[in-house]
PDB file of N, CA and C in Angstrom:
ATOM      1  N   UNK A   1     122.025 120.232  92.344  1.00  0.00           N
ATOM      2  CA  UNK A   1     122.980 119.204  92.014  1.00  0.00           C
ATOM      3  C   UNK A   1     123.729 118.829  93.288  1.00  0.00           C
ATOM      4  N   UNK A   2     123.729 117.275  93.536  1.00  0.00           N
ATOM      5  CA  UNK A   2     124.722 117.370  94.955  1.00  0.00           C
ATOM      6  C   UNK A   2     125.822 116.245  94.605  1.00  0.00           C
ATOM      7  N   UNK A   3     126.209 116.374  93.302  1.00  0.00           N
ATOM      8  CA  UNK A   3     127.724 115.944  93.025  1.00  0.00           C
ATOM      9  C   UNK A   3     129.083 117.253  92.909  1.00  0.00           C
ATOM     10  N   UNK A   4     129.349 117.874  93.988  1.00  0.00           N
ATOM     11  CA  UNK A   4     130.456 118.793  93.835  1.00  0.00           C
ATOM     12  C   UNK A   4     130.905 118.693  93.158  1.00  0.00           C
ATOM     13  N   UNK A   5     131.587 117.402  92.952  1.00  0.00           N
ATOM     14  CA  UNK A   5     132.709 117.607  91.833  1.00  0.00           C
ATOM     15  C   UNK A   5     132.133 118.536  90.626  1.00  0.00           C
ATOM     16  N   UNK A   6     131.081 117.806  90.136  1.00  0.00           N
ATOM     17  CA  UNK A   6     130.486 118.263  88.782  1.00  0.00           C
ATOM     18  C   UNK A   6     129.810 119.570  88.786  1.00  0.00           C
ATOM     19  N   UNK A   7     129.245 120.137  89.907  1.00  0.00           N
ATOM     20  CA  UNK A   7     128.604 121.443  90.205  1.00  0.00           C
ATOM     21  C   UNK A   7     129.660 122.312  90.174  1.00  0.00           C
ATOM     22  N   UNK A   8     131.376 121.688  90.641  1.00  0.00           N
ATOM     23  CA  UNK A   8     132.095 122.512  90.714  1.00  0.00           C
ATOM     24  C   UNK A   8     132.378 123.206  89.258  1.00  0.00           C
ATOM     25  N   UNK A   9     132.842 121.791  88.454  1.00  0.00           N
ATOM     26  CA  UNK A   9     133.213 122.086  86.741  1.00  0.00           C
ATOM     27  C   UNK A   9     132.179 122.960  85.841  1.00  0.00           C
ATOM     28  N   UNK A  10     130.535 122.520  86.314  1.00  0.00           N
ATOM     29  CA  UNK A  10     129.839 123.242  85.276  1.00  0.00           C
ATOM     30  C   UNK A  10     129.177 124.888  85.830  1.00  0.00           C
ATOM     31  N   UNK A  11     129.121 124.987  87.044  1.00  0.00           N
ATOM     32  CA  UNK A  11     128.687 125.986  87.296  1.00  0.00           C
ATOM     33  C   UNK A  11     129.615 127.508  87.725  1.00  0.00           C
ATOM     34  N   UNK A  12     128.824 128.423  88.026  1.00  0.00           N
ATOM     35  CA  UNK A  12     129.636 129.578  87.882  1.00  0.00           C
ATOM     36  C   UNK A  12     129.669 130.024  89.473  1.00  0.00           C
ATOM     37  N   UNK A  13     128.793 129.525  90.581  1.00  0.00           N
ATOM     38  CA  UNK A  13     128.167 129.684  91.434  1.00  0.00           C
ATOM     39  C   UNK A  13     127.345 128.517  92.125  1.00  0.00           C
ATOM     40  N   UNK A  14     128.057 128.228  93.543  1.00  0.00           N
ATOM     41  CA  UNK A  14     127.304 127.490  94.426  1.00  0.00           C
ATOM     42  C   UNK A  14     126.614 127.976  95.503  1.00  0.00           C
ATOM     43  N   UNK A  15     125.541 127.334  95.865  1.00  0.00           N
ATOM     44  CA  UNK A  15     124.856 127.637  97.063  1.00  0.00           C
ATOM     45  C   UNK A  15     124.882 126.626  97.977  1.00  0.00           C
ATOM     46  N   UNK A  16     125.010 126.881  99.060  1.00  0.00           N
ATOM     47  CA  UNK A  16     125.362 125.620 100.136  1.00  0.00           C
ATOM     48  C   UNK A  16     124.052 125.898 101.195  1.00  0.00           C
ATOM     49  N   UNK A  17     123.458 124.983 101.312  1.00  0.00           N
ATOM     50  CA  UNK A  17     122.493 125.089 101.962  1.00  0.00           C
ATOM     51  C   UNK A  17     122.890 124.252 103.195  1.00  0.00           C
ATOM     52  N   UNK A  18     122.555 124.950 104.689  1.00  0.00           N
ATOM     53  CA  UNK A  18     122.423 123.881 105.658  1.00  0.00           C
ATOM     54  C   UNK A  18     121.192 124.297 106.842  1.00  0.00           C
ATOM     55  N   UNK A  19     120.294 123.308 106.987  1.00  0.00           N
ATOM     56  CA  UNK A  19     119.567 123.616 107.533  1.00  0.00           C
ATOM     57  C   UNK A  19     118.381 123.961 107.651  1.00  0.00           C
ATOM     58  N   UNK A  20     118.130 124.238 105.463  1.00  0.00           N
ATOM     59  CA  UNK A  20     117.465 124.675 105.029  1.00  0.00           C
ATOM     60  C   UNK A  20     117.549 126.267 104.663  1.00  0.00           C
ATOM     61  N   UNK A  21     118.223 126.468 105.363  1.00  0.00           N
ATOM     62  CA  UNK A  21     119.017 127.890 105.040  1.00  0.00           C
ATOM     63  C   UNK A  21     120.295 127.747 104.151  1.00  0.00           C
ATOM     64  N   UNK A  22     120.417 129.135 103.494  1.00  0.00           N
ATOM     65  CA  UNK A  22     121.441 129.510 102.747  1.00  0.00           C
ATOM     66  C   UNK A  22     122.855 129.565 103.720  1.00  0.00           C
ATOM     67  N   UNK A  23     123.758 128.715 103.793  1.00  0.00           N
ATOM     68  CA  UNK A  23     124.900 128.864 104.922  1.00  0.00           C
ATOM     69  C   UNK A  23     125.904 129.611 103.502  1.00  0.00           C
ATOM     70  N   UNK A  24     125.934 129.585 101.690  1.00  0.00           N
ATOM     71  CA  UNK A  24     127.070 130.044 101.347  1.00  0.00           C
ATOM     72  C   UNK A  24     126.432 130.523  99.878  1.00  0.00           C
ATOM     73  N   UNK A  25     126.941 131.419  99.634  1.00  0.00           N
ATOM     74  CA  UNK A  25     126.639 131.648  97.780  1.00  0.00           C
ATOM     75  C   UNK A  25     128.168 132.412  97.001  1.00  0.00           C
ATOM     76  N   UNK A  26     128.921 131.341  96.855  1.00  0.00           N
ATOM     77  CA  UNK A  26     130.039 131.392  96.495  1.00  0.00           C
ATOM     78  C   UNK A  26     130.341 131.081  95.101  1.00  0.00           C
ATOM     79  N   UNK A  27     131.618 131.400  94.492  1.00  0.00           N
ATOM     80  CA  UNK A  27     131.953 130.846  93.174  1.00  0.00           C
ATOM     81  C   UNK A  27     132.567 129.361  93.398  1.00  0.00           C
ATOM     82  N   UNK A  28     132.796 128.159  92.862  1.00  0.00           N
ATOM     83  CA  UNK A  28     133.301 127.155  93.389  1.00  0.00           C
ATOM     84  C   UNK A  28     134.667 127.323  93.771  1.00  0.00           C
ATOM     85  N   UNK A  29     135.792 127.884  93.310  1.00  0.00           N
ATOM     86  CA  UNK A  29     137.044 128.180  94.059  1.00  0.00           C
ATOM     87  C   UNK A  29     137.179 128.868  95.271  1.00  0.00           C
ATOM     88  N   UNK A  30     135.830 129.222  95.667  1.00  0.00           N
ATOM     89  CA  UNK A  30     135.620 129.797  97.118  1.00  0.00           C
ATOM     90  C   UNK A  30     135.190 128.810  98.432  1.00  0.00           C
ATOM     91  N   UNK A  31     134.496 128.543  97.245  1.00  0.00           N
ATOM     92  CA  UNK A  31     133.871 127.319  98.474  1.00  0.00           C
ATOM     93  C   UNK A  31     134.212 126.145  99.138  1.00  0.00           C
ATOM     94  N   UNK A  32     135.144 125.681  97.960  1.00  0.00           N
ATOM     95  CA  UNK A  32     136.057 124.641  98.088  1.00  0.00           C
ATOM     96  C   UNK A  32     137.247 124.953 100.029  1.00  0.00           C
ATOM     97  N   UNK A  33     137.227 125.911 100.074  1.00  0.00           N
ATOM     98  CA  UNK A  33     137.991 125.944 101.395  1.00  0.00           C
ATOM     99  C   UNK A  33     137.268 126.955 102.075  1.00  0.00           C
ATOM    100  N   UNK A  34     136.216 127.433 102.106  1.00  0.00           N
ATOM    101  CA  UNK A  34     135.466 127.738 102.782  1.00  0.00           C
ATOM    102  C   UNK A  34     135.133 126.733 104.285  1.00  0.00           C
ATOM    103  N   UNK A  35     135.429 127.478 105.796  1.00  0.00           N
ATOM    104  CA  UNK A  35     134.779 126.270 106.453  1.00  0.00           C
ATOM    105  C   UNK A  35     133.288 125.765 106.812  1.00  0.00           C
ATOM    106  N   UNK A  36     132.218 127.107 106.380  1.00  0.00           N
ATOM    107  CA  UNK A  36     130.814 126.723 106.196  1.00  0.00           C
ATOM    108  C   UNK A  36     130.783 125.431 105.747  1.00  0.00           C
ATOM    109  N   UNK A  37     131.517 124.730 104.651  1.00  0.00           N
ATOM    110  CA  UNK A  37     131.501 123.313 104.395  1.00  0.00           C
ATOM    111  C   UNK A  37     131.416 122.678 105.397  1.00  0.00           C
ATOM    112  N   UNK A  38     132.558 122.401 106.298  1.00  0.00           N
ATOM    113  CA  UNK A  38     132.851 121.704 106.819  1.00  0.00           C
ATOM    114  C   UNK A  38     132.003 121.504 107.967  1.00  0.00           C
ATOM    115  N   UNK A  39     131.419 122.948 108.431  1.00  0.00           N
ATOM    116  CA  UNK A  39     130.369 122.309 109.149  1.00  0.00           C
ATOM    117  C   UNK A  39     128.899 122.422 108.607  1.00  0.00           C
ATOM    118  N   UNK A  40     128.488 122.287 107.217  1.00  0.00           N
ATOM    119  CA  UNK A  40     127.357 121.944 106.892  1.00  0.00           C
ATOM    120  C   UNK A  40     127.768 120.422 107.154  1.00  0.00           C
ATOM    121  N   UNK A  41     128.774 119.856 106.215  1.00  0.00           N
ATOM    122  CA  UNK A  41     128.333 118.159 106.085  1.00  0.00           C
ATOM    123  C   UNK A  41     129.214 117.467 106.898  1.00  0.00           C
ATOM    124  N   UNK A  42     130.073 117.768 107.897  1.00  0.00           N
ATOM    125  CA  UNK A  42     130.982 117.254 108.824  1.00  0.00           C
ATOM    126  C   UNK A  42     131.899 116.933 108.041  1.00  0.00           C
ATOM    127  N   UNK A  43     132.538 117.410 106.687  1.00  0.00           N
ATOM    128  CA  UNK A  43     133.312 117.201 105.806  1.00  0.00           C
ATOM    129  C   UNK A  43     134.268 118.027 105.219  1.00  0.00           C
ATOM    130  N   UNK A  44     135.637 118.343 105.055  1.00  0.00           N
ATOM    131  CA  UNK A  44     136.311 119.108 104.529  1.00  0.00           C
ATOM    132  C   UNK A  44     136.555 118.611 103.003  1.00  0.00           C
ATOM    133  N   UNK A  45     136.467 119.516 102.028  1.00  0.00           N
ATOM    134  CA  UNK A  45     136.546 119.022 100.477  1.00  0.00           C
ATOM    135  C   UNK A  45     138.066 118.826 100.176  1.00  0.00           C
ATOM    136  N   UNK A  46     138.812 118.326  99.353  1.00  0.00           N
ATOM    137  CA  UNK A  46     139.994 118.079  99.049  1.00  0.00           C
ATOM    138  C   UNK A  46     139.874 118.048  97.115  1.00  0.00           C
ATOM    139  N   UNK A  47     141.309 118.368  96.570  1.00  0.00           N
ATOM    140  CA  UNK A  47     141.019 118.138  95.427  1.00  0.00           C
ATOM    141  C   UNK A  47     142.068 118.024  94.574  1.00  0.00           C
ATOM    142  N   UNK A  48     142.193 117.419  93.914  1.00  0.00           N
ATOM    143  CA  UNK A  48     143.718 116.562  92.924  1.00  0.00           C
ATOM    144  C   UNK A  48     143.644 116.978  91.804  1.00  0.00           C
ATOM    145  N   UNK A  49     144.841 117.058  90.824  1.00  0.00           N
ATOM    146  CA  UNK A  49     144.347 117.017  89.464  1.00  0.00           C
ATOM    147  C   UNK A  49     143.987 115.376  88.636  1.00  0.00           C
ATOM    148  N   UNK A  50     143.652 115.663  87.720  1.00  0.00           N
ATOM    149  CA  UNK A  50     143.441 114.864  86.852  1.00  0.00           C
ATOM    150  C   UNK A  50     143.874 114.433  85.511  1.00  0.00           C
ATOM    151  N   UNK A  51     144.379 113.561  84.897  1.00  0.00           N
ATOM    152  CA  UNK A  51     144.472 113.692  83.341  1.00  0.00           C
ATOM    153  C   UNK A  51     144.223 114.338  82.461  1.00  0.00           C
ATOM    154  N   UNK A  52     142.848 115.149  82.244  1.00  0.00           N
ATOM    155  CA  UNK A  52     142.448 115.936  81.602  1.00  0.00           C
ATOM    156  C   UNK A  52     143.101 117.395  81.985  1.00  0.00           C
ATOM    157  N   UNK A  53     143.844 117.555  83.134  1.00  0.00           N
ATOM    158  CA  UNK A  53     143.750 118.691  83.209  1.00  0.00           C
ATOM    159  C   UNK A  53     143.019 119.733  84.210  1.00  0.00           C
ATOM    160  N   UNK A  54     141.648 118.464  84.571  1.00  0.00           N
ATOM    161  CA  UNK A  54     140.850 118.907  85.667  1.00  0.00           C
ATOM    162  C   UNK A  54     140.917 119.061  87.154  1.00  0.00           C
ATOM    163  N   UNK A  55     140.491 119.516  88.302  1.00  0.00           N
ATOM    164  CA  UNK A  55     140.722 118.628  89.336  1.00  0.00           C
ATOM    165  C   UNK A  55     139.952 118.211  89.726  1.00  0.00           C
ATOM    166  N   UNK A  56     139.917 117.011  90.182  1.00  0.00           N
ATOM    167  CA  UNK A  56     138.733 116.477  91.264  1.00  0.00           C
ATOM    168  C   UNK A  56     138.712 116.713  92.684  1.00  0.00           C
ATOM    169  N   UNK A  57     137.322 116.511  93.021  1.00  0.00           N
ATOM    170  CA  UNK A  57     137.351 117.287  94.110  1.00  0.00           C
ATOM    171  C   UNK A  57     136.549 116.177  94.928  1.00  0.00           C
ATOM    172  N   UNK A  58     136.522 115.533  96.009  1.00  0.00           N
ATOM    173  CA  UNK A  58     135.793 114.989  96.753  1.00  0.00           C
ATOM    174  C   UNK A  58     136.160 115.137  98.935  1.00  0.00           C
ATOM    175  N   UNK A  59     134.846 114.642  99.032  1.00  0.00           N
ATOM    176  CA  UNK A  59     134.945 115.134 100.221  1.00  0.00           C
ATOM    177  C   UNK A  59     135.538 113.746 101.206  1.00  0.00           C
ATOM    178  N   UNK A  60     135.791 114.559 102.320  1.00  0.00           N
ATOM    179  CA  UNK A  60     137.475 113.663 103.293  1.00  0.00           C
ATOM    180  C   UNK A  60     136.566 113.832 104.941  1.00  0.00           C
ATOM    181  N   UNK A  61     136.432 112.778 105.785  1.00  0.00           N
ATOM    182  CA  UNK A  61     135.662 113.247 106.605  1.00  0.00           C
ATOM    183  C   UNK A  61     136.421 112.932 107.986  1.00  0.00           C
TER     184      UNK A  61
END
């Protein structure tokens, strides 16, 4: 799945691949400020709440 946001909400566990390699195998509240992110996609993630209750999460470059 490469919509974070939604990989974040439904899953229990992300894998961040860069390179073709495994750079992370985290729970999503880990990964989210993890800096392996930032240098897999030249991107730091950020994330707000929402109406529901949720937060969203998208990436800030």
């Amino acid at each position: 799945m490469h919509d974070i946001d939604l990989a974040r909400r439904f899953r229990d566990r992300l894998v961040l691949l860069n390179g073709g390699r495994v750079a992370a195998d985290e729970p999503p509240s880990r990964l989210l400020d993890a800096p392996v992110f930032t240098v897999a996609f030249g991107l730091r993630l950020q994330a707000g709440p929402r109406r529901d209750g949720r937060d969203w999460v998208i990436g800030v470059g």
